[in-house]
N, C-alpha and C. Protein backbone atom coordinates (compact mmCIF):
# COMPACT_ATOMS: atom_id res chain seq x y z
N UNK A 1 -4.03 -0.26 -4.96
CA UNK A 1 -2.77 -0.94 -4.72
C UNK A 1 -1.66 -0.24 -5.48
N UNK A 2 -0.74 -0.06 -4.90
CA UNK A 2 0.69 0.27 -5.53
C UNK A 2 1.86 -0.83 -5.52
N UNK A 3 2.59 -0.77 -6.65
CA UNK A 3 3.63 -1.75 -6.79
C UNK A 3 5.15 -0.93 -6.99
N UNK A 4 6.05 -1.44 -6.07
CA UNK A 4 7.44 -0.52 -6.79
C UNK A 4 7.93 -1.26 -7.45
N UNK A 5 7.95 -0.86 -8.86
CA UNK A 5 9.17 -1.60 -9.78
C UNK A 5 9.82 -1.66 -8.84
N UNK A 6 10.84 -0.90 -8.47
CA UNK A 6 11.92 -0.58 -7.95
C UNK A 6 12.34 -1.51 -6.48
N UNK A 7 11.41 -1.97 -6.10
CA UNK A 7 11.60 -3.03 -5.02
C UNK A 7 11.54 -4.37 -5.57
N UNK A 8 10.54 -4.80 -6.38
CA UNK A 8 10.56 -5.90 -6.87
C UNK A 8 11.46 -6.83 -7.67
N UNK A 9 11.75 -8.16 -6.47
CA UNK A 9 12.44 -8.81 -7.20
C UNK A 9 12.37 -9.92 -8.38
N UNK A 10 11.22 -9.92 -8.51
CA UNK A 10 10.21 -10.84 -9.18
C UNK A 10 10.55 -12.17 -8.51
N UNK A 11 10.32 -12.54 -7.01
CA UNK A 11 10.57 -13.21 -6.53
C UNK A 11 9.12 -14.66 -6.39
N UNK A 12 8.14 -13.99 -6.94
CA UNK A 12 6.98 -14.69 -7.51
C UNK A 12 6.16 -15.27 -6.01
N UNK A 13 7.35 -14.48 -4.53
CA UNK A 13 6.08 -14.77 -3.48
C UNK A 13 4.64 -13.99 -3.07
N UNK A 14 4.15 -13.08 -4.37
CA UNK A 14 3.17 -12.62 -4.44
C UNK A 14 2.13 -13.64 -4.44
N UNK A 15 2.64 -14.31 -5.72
CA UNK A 15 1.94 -14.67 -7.08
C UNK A 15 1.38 -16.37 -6.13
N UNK A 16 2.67 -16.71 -5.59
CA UNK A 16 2.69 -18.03 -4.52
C UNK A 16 1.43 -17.98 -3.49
N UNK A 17 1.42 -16.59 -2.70
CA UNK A 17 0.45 -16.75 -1.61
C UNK A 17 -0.82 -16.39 -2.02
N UNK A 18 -1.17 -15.51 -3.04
CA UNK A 18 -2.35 -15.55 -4.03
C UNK A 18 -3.18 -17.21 -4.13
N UNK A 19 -2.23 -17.80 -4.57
CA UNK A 19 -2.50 -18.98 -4.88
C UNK A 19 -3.11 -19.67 -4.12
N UNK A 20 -2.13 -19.93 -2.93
CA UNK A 20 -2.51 -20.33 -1.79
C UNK A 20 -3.23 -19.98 -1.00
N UNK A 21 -3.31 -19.17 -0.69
CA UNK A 21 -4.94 -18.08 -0.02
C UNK A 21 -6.02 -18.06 -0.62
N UNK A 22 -6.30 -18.21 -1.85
CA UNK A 22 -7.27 -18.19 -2.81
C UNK A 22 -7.91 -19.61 -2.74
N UNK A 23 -6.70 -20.79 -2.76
CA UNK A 23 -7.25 -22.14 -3.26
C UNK A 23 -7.37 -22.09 -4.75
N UNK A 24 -6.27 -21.36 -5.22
CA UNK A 24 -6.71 -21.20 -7.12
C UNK A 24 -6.43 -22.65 -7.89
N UNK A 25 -7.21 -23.26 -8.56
CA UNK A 25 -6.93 -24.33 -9.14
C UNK A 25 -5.72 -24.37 -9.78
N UNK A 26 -5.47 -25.97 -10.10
CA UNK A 26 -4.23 -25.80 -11.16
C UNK A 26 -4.48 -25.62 -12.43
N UNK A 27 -3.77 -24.58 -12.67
CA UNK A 27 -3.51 -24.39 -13.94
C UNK A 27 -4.11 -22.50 -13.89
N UNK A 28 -4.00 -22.16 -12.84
CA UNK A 28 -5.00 -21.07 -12.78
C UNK A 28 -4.05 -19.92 -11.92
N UNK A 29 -3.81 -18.91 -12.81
CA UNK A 29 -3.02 -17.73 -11.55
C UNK A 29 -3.81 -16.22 -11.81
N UNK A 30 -4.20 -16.08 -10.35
CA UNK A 30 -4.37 -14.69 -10.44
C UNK A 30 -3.55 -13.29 -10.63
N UNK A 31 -2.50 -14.01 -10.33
CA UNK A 31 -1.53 -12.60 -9.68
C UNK A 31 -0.18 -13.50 -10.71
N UNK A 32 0.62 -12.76 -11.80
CA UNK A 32 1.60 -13.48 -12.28
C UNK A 32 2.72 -12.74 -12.23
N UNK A 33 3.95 -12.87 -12.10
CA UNK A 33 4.98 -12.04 -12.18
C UNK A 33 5.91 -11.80 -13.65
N UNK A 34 5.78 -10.98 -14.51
CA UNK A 34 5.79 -10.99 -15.97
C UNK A 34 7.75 -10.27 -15.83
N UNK A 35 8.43 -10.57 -16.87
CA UNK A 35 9.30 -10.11 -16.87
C UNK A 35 9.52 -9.20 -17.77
N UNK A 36 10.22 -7.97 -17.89
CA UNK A 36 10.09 -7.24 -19.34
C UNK A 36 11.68 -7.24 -19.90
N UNK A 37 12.12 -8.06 -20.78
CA UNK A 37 13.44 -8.17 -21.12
C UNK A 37 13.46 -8.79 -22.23
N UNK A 38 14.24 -10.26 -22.62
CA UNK A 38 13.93 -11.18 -23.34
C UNK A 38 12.79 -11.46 -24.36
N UNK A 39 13.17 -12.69 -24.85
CA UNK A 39 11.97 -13.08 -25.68
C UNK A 39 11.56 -14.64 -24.74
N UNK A 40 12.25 -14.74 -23.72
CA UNK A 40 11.39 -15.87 -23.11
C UNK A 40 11.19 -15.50 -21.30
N UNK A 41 10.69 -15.66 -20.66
CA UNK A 41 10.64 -15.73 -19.40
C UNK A 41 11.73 -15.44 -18.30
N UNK A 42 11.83 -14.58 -17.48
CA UNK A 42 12.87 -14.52 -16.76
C UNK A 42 13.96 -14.15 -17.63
N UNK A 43 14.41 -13.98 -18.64
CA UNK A 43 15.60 -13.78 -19.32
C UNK A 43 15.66 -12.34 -19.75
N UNK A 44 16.99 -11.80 -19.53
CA UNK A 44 17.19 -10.30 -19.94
C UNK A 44 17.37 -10.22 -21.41
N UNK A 45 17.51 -9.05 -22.11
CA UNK A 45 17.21 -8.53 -23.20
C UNK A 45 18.79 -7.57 -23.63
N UNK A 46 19.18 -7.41 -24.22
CA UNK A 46 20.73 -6.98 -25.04
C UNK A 46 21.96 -8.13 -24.81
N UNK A 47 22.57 -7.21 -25.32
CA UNK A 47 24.08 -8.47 -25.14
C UNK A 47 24.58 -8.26 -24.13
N UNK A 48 25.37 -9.18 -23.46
CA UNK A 48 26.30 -9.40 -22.34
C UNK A 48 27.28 -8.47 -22.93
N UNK A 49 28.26 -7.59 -22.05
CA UNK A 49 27.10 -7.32 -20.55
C UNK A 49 26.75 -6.46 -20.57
N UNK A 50 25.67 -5.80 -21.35
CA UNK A 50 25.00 -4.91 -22.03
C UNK A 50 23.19 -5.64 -21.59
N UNK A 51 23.26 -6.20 -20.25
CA UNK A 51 22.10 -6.72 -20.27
C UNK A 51 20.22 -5.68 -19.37
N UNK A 52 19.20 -5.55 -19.37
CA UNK A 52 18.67 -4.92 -18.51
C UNK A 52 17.22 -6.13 -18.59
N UNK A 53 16.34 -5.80 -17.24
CA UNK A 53 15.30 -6.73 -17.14
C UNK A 53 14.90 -6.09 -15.90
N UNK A 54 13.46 -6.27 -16.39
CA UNK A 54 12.14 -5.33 -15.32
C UNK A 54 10.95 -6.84 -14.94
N UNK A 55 10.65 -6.74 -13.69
CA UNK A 55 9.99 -7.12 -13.17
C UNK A 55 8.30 -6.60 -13.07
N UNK A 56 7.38 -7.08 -13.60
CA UNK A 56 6.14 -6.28 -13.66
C UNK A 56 5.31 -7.16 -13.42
N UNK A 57 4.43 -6.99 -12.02
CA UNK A 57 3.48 -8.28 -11.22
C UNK A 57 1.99 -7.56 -11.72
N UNK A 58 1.21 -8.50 -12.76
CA UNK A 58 -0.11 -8.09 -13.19
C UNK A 58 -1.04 -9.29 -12.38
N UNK A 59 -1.90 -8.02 -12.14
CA UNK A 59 -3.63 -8.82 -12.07
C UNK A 59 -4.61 -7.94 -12.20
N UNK A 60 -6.12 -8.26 -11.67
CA UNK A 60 -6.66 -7.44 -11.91
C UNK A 60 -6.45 -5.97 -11.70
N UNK A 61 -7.29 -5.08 -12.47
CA UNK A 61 -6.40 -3.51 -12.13
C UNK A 61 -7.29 -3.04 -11.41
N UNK A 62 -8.66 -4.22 -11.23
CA UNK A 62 -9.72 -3.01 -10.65
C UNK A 62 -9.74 -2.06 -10.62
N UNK A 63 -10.31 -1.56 -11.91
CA UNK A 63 -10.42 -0.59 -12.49
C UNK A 63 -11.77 0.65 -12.14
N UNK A 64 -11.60 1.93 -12.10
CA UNK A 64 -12.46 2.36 -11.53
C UNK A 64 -13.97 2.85 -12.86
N UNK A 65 -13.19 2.21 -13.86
CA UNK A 65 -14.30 2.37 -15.04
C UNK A 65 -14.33 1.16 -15.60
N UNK A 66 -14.57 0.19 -14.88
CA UNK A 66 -14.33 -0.93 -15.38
C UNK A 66 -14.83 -2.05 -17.09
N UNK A 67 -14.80 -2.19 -18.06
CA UNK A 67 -15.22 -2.59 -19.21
C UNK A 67 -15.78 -3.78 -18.96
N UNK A 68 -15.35 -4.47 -17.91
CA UNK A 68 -16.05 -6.24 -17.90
C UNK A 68 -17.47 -5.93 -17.02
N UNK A 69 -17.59 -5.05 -15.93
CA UNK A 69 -18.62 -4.33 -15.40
C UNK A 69 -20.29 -4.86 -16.96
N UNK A 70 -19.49 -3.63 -17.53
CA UNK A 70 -20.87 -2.93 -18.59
C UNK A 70 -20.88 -4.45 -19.60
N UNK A 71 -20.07 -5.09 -19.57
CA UNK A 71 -20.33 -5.88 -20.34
C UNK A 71 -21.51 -7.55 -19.92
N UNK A 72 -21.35 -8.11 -18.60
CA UNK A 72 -21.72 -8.53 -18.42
C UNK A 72 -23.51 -8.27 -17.91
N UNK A 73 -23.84 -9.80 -18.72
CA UNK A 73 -24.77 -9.43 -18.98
C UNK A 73 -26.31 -9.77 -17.75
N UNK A 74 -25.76 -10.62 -16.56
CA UNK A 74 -26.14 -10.57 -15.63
C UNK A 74 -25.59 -10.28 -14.23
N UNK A 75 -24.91 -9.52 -14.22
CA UNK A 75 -24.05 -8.86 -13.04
C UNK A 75 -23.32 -9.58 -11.88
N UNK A 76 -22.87 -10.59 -12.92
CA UNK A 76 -21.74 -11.35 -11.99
C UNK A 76 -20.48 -10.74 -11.89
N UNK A 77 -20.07 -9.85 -12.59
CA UNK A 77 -18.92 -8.51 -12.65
C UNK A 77 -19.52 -7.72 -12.08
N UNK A 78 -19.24 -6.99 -10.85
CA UNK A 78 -19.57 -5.81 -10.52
C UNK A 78 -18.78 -5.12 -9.05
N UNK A 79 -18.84 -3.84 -9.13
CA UNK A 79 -17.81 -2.95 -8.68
C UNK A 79 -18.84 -3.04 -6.82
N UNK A 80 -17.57 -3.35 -6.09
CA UNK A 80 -18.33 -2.84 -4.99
C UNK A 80 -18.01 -1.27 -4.60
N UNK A 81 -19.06 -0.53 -4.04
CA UNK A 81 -18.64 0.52 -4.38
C UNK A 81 -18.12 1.35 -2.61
N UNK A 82 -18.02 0.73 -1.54
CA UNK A 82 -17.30 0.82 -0.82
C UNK A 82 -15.78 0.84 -0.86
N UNK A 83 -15.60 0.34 -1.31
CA UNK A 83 -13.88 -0.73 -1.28
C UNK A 83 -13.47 -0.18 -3.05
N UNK A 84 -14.27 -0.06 -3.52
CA UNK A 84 -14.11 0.19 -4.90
C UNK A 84 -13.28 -1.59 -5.67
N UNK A 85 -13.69 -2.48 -4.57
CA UNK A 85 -12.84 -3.79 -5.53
C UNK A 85 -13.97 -4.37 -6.37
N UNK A 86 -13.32 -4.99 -7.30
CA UNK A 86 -14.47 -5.44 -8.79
C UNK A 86 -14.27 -6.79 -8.75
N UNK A 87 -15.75 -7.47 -8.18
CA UNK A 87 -15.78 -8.80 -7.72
C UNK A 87 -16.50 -9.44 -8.68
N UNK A 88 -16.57 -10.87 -8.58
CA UNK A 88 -17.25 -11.85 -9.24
C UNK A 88 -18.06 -12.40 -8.86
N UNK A 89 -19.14 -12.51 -8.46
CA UNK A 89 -20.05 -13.64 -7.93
C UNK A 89 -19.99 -14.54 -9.08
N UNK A 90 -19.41 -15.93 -8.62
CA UNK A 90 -19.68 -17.38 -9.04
C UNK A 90 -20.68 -17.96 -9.34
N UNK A 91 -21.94 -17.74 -8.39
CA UNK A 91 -22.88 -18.28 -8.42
C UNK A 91 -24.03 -17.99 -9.97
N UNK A 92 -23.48 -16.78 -10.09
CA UNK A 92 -24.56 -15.93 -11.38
C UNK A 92 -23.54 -16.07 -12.44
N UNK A 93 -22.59 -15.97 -12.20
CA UNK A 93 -21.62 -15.94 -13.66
C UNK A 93 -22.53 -17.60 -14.61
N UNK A 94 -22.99 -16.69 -15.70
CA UNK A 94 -23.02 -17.83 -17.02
C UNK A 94 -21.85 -18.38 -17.98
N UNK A 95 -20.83 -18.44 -17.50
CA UNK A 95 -20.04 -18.65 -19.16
C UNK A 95 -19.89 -18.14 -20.21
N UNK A 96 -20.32 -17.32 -19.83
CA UNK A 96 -20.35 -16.45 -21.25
C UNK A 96 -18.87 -15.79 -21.99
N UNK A 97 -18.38 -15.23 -20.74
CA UNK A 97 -17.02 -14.75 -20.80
C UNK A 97 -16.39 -13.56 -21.55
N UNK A 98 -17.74 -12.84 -21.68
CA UNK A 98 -18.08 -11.49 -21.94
C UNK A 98 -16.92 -10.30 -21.96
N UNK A 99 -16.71 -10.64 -20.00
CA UNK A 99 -16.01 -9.70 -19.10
C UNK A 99 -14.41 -10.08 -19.73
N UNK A 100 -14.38 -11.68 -20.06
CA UNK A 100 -13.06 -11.26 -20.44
C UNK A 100 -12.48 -11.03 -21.66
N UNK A 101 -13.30 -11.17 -22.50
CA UNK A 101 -13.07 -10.59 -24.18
C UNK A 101 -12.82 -8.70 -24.06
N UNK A 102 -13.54 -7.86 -22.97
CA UNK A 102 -14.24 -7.02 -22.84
C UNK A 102 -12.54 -6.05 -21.96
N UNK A 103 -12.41 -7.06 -20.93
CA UNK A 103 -11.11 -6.79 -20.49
C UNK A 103 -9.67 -6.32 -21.42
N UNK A 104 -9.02 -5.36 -21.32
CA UNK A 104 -7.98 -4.84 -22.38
C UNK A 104 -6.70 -5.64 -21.26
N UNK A 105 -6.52 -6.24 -20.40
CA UNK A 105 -6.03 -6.53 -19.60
C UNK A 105 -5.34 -8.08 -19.74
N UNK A 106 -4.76 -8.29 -20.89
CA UNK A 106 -4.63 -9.68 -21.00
C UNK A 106 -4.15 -11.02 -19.98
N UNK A 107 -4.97 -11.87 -19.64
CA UNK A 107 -4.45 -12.79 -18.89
C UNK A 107 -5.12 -12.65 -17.16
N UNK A 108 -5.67 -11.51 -17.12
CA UNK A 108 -5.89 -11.48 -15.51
C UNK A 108 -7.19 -12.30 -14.98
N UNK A 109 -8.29 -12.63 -16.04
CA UNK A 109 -9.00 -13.59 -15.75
C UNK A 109 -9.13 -15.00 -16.75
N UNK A 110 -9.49 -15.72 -15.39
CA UNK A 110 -9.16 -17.27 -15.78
C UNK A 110 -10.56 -17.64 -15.97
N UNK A 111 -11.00 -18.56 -16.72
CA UNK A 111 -12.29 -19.56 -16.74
C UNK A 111 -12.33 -21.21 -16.32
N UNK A 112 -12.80 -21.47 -16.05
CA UNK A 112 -12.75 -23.14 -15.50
C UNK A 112 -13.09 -23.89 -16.47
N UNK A 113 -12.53 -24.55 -17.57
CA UNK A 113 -13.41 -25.29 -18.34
C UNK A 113 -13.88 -26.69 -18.28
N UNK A 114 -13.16 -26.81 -16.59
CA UNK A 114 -13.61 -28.41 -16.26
C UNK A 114 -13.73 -28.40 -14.54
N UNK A 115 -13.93 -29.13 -14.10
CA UNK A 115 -14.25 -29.11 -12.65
C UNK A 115 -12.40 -28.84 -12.38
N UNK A 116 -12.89 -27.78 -11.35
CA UNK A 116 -11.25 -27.57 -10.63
C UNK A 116 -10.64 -28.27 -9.65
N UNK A 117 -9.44 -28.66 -10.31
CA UNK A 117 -8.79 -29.58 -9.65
C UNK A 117 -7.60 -29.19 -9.13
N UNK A 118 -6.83 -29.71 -7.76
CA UNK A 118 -5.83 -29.36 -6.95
C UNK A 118 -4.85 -30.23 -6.66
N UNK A 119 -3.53 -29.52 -6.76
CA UNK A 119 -2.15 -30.49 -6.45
C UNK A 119 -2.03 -31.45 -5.66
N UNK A 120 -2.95 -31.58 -4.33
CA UNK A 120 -2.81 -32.42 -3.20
C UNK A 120 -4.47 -33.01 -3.59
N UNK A 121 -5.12 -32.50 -4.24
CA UNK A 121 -6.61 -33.53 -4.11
C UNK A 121 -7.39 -32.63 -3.08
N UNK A 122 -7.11 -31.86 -2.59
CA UNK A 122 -7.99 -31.48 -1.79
C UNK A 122 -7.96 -29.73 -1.64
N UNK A 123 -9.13 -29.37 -1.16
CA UNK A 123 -9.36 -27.90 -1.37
C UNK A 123 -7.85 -27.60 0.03
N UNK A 124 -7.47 -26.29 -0.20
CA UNK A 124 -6.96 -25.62 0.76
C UNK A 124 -7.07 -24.06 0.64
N UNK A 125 -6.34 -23.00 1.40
CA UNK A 125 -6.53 -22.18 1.47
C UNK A 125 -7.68 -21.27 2.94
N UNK A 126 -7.78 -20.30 2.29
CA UNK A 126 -8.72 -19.66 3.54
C UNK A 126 -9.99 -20.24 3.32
N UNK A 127 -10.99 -20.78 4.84
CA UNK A 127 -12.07 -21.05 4.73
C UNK A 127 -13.10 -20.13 4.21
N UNK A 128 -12.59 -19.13 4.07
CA UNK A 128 -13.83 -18.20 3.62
C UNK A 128 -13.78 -17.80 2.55
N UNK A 129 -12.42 -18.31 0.97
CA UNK A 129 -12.56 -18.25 0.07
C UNK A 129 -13.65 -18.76 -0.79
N UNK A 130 -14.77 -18.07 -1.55
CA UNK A 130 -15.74 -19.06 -2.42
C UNK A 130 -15.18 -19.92 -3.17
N UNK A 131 -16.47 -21.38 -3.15
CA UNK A 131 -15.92 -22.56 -3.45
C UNK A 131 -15.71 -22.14 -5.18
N UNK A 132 -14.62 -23.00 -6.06
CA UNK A 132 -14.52 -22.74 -7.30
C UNK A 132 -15.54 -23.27 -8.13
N UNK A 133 -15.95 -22.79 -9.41
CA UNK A 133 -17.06 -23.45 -9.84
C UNK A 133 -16.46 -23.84 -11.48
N UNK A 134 -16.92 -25.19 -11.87
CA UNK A 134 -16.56 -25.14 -13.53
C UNK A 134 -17.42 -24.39 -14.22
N UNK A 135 -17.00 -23.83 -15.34
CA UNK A 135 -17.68 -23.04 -16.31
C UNK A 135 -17.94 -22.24 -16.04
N UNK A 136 -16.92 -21.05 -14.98
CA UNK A 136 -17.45 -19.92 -14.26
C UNK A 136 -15.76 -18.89 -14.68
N UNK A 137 -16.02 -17.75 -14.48
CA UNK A 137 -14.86 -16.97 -14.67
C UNK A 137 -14.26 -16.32 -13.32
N UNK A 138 -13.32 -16.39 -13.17
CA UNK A 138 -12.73 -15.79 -11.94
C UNK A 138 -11.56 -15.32 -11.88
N UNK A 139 -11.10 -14.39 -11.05
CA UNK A 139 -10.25 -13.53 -10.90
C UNK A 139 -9.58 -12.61 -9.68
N UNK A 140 -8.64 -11.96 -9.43
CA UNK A 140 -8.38 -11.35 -8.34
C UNK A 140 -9.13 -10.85 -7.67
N UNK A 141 -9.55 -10.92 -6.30
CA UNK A 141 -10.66 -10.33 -5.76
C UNK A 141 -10.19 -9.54 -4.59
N UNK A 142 -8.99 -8.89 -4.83
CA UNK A 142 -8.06 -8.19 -3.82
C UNK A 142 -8.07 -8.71 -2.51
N UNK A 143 -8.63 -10.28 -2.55
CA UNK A 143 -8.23 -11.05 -1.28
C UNK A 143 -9.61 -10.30 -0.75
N UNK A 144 -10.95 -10.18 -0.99
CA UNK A 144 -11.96 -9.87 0.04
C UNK A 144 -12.34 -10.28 0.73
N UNK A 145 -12.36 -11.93 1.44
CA UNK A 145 -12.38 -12.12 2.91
C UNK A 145 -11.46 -11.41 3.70
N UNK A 146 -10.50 -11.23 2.98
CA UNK A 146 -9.55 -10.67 4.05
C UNK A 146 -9.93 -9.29 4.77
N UNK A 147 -10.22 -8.39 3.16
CA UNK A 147 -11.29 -6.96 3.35
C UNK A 147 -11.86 -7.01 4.43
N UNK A 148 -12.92 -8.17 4.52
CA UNK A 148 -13.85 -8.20 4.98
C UNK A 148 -13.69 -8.16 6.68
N UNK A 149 -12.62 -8.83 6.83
CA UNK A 149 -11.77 -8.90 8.30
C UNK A 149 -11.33 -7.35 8.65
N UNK A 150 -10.92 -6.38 7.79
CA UNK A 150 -9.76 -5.85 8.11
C UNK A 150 -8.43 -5.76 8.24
N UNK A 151 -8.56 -6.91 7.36
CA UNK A 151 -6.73 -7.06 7.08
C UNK A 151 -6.75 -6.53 5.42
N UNK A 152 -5.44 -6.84 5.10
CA UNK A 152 -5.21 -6.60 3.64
C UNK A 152 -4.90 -7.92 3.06
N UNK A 153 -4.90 -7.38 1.43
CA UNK A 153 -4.25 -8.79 0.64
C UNK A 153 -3.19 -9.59 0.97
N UNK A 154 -3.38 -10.71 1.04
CA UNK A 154 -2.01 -11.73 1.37
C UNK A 154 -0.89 -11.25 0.89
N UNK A 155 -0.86 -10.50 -0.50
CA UNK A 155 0.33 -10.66 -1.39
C UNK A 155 1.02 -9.30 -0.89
N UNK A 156 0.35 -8.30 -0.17
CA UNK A 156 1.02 -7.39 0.29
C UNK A 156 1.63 -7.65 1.46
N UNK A 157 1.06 -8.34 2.31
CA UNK A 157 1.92 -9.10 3.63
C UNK A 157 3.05 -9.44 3.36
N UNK A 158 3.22 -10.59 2.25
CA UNK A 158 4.14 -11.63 2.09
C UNK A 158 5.49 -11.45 1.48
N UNK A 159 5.08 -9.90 0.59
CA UNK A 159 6.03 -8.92 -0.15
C UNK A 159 7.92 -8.93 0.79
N UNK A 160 8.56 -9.91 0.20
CA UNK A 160 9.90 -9.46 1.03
C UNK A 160 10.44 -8.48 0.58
N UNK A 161 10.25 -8.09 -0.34
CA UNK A 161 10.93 -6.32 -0.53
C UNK A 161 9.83 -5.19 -0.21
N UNK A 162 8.51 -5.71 0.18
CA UNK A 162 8.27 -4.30 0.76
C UNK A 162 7.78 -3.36 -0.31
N UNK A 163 7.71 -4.37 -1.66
CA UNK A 163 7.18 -3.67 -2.99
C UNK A 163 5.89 -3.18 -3.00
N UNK A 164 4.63 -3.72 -2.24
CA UNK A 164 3.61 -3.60 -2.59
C UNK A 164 2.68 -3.16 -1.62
N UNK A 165 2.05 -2.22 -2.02
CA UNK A 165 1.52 -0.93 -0.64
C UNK A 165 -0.41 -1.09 -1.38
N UNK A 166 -1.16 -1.16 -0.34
CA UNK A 166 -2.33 -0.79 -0.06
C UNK A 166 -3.35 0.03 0.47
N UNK A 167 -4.14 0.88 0.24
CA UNK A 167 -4.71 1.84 0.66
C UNK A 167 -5.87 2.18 0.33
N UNK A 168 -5.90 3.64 0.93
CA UNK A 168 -7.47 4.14 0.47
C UNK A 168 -6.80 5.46 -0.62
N UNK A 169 -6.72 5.43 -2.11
CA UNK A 169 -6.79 6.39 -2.36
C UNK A 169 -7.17 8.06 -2.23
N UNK A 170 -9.08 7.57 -1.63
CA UNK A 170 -9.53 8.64 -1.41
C UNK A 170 -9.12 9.45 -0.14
N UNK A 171 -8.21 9.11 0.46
CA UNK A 171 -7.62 9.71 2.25
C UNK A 171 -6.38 9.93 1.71
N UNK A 172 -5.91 11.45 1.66
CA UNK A 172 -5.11 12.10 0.98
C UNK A 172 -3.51 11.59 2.17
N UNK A 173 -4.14 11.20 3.21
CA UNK A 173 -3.61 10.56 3.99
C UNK A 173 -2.27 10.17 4.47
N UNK A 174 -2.80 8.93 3.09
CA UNK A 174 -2.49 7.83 3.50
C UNK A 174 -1.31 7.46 2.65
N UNK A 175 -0.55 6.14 3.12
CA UNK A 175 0.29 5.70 2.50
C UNK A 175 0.13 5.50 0.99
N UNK A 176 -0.71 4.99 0.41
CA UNK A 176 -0.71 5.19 -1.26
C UNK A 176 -0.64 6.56 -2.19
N UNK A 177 -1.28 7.27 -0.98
CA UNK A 177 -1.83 8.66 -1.58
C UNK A 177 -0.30 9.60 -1.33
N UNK A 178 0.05 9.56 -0.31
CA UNK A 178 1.57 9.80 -0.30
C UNK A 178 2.45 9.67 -1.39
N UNK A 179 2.34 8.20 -1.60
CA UNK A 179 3.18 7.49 -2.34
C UNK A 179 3.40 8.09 -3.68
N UNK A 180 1.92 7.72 -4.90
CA UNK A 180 1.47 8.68 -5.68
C UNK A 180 1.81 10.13 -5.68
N UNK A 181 1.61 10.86 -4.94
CA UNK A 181 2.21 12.14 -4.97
C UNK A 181 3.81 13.21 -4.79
N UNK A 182 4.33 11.45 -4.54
CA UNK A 182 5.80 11.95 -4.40
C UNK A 182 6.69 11.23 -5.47
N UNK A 183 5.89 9.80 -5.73
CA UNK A 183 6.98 8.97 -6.92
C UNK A 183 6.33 9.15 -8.11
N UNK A 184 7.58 8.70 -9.01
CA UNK A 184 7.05 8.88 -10.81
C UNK A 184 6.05 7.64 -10.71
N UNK A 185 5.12 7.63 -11.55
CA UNK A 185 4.44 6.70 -11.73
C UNK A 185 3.43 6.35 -12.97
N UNK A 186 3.16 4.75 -12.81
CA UNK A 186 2.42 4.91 -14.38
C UNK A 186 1.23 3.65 -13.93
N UNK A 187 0.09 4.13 -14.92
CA UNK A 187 -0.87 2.97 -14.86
C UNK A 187 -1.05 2.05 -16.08
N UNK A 188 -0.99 0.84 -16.22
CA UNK A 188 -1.30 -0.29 -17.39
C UNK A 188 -2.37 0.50 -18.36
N UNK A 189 -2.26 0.39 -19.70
CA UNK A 189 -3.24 0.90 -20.70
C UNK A 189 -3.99 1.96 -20.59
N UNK A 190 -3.48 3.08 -19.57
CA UNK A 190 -4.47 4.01 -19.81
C UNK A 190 -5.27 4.85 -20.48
N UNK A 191 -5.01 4.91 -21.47
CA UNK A 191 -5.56 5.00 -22.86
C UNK A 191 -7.17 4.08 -23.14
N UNK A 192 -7.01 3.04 -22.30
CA UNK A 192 -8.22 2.87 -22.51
C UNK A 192 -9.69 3.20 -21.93
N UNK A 193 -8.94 4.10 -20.98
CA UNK A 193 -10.07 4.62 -20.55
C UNK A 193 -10.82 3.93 -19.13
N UNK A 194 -9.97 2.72 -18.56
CA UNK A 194 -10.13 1.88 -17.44
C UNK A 194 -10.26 2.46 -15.82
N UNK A 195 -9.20 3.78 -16.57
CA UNK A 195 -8.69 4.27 -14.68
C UNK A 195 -8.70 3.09 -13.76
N UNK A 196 -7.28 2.07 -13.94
CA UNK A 196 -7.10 1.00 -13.19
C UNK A 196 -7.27 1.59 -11.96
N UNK A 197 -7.08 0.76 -10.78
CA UNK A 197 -6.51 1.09 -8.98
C UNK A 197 -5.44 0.85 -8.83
N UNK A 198 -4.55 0.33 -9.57
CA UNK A 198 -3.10 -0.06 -9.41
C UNK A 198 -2.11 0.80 -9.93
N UNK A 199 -1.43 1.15 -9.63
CA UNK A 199 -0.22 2.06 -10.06
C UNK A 199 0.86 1.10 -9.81
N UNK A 200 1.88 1.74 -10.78
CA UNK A 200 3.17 0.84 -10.43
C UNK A 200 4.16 2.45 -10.07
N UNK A 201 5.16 2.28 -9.24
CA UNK A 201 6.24 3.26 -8.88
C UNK A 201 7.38 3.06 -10.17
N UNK A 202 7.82 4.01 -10.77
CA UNK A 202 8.84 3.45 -11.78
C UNK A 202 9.97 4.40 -11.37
């Protein structure tokens, strides 16, 4: 996945249809839209009118060396290696929460610590999202029913600026691979050695 700073308005209809496509409980976001300015939310940073503020949409980086992978200890983290997306099975996840101590990625996975509960009382979203489980860890799953269709992530659809591009890296191709090779660009913590999948355009 690629993100353009440069398009993004931090208009948070990423972060919205994530939600909603997912069926993510309350209190639970996969996809958040972070601001870089201020010391509180949405708010810019110097004096008027001396002001500047960056928009930066995190989730998982699905990472191609992933740390929550090696850490877990019954392979409810693990990389599919088609798609290269780094999924969760629910069903095996213990609680342990391994993957997300293990993660340098702060905030991109959530845990359930009580049965998940929803704004209207009732499940919604895509029927083919897995059901949520308490005491289980979960996280962006680059929308893989959708994968699984042949479509892409909701949040790249829904993008009104057109910020957020999907692809096959490995097809020199293609629109990401393009992308990458013509704009400046940077990846979250690389230093740690993650080799996320996400790039941002700066």
């Amino acid at each position: 996945m690629i993100v353009d700073t440069k398009r993004c308005v931090g208009c948070s209809t990423c972060a919205m249809m994530c939600k909603s496509e997912n069926n993510e409980p309350e209190g639970i976001w996969w996809n958040r839209v972070l601001t870089i300015g201020g010391e509180h939310l949405t708010t810019p940073s110097g004096t008027y009118p001396n002001l500047t503020m960056e928009n930066l949409t995190v989730s998982c980086q699905h990472c191609n060396n992933p740390a929550c992978v090696k850490v877990c200890p019954v392979g409810a983290t693990y990389k599919d290696e088609e798609t290269g997306v780094v999924r969760q099975d629910y069903d095996k996840c213990i609680g342990c929460r391994m993957c997300m101590s293990a993660c340098p990625y702060t905030g991109v996975r959530s845990f359930n610590w009580e049965e998940p509960k929803y704004p209207i009382g009732i499940d919604t979203g895509d029927a083919d999202v897995p059901k949520h489980q308490k005491h289980v860890v979960e996280k962006c799953t680059m929308c893989w029913h959708r994968l699984a269709k042949g479509l892409q992530p909701a949040c790249i659809e829904v993008c009104p600026g057109r910020a957020r591009h999907f692809g096959d890296f490995n097809d020199p191709d293609s629109e990401v691979s393009r992308l990458i090779r013509e704009r400046e660009h940077m990846q979250l913590l690389p230093e740690m050695g993650t080799n996320p999948s996400v790039y941002y355009l700066v």
